[in-house]
Protein backbone atom coordinates (compact mmCIF):
# COMPACT_ATOMS: atom_id res chain seq x y z
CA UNK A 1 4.18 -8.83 0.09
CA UNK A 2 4.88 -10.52 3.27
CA UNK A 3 5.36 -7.46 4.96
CA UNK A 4 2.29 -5.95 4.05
CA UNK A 5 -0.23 -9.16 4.74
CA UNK A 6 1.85 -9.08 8.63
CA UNK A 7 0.97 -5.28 8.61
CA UNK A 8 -2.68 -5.95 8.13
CA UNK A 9 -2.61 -8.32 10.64
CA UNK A 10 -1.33 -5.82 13.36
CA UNK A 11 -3.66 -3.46 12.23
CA UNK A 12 -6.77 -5.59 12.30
CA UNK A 13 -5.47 -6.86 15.51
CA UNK A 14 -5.08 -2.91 16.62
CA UNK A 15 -8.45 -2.26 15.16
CA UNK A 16 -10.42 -4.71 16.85
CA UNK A 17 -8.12 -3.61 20.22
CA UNK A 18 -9.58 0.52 19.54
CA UNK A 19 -13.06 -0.73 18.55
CA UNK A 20 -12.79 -1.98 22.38
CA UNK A 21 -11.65 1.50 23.85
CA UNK A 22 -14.71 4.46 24.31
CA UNK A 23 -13.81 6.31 21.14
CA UNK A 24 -16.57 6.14 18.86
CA UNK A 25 -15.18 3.22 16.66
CA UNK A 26 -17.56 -0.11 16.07
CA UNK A 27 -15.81 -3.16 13.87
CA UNK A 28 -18.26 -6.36 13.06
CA UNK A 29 -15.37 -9.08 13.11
CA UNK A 30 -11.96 -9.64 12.64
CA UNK A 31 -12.77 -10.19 9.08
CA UNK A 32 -14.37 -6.83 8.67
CA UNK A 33 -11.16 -5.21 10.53
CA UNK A 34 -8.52 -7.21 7.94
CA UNK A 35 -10.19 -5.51 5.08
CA UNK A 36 -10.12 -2.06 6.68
CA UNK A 37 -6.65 -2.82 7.81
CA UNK A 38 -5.74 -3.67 3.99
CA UNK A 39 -7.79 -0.10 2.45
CA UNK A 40 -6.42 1.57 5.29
CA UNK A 41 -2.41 0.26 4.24
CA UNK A 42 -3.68 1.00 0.31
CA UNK A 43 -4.99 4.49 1.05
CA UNK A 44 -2.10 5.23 3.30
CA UNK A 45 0.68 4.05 0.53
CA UNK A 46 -1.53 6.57 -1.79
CA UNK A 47 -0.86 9.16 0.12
CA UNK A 48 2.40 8.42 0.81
CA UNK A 49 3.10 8.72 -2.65
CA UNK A 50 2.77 12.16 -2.49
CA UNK A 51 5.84 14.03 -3.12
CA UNK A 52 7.41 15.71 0.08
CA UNK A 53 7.43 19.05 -1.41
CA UNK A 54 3.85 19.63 -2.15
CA UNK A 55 3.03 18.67 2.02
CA UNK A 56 6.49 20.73 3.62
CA UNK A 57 4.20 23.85 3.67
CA UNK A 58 1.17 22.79 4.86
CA UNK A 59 3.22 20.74 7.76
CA UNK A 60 5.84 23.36 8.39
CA UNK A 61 2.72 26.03 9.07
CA UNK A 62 0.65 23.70 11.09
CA UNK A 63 3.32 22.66 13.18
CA UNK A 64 2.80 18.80 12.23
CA UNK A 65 -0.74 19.03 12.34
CA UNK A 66 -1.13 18.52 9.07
CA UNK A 67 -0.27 14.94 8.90
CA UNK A 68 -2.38 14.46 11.93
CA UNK A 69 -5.46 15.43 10.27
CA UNK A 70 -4.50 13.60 6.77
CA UNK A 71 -4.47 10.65 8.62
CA UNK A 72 -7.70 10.86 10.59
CA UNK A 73 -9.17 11.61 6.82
CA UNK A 74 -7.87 8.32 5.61
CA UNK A 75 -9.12 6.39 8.88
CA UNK A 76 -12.19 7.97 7.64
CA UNK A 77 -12.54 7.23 4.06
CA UNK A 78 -11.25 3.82 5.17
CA UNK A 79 -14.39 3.70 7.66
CA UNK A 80 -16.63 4.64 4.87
CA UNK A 81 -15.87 2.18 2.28
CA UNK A 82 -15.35 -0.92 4.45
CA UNK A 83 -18.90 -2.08 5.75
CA UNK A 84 -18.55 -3.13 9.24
CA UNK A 85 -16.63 -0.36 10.27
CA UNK A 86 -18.06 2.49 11.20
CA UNK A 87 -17.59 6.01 13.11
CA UNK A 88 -20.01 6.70 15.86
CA UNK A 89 -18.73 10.21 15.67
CA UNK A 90 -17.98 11.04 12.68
CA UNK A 91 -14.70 13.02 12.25
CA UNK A 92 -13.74 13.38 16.23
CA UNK A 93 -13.64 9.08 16.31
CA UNK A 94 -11.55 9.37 12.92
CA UNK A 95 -9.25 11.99 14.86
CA UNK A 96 -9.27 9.51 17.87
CA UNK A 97 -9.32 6.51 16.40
CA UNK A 98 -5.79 7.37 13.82
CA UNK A 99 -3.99 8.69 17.49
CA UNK A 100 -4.81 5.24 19.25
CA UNK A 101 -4.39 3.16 15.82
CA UNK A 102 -0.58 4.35 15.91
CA UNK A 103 0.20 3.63 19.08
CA UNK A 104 -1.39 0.41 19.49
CA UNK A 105 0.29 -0.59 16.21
CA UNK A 106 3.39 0.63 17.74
CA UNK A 107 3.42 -1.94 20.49
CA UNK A 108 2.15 -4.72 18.37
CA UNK A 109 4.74 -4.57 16.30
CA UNK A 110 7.31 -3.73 19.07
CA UNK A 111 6.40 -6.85 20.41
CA UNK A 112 6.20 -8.77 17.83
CA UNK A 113 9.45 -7.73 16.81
CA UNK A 114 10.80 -8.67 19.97
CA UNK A 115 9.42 -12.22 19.70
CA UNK A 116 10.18 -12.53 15.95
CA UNK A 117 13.13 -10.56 15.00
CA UNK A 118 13.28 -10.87 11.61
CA UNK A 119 9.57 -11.41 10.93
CA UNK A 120 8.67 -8.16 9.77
CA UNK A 121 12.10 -7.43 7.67
């Protein structure tokens, strides 16, 4: 449970960081981004949930592109049930908005790790 409250928090950290960026993406507060960051962690452990065999096709033909897309869907739905967080642009800002969500939530919790080593475990 840990874990997952310190993943929120490098996510609504990360969102509020992208809202900043020209991509389309608006968040109200840090509030408002810690409740998308905690439906974006729920819908993402749905979907992760999903056996490997039903999405092998569907990634093996797209090249990858597949997960890519899955993901700006749940950045999406995520958008559209939080209030507070919105898409200026619709799908493209989803698309956008999952890319730079990764990799800012890749450094976060690079360097976070590297501060903390054992906070995340």
């Amino acid at each position: 449970m840990t874990a997952f409250l310190i993943a929120a928090l490098i996510t609504a950290v990360s969102l509020l960081i992208i809202s900043k960026l020209p991509l389309g993406i608006q968040v109200d507060s840090f509030w408002k981004a810690l409740v998308a960051a905690i439906v974006f962690g729920i819908l993402n452990g749905i979907a992760q949930s999903v056996p490997g065999w039903i999405t092998f096709l569907p990634k093996l033909l797209t090249l990858g592109l597949f997960s890519l897309i899955a993901n700006a869907i749940i950045f999406g739905l995520a958008a559209w049930l939080v209030r507070g967080f919105d898409l200026r642009w619709g799908f493209w800002s989803a698309l956008l908005g999952s890319i730079a969500l990764s990799f800012v939530n890749s450094i976060l919790s690079w360097v976070l790790d590297t501060i903390f080593p054992n906070l995340i475990r």
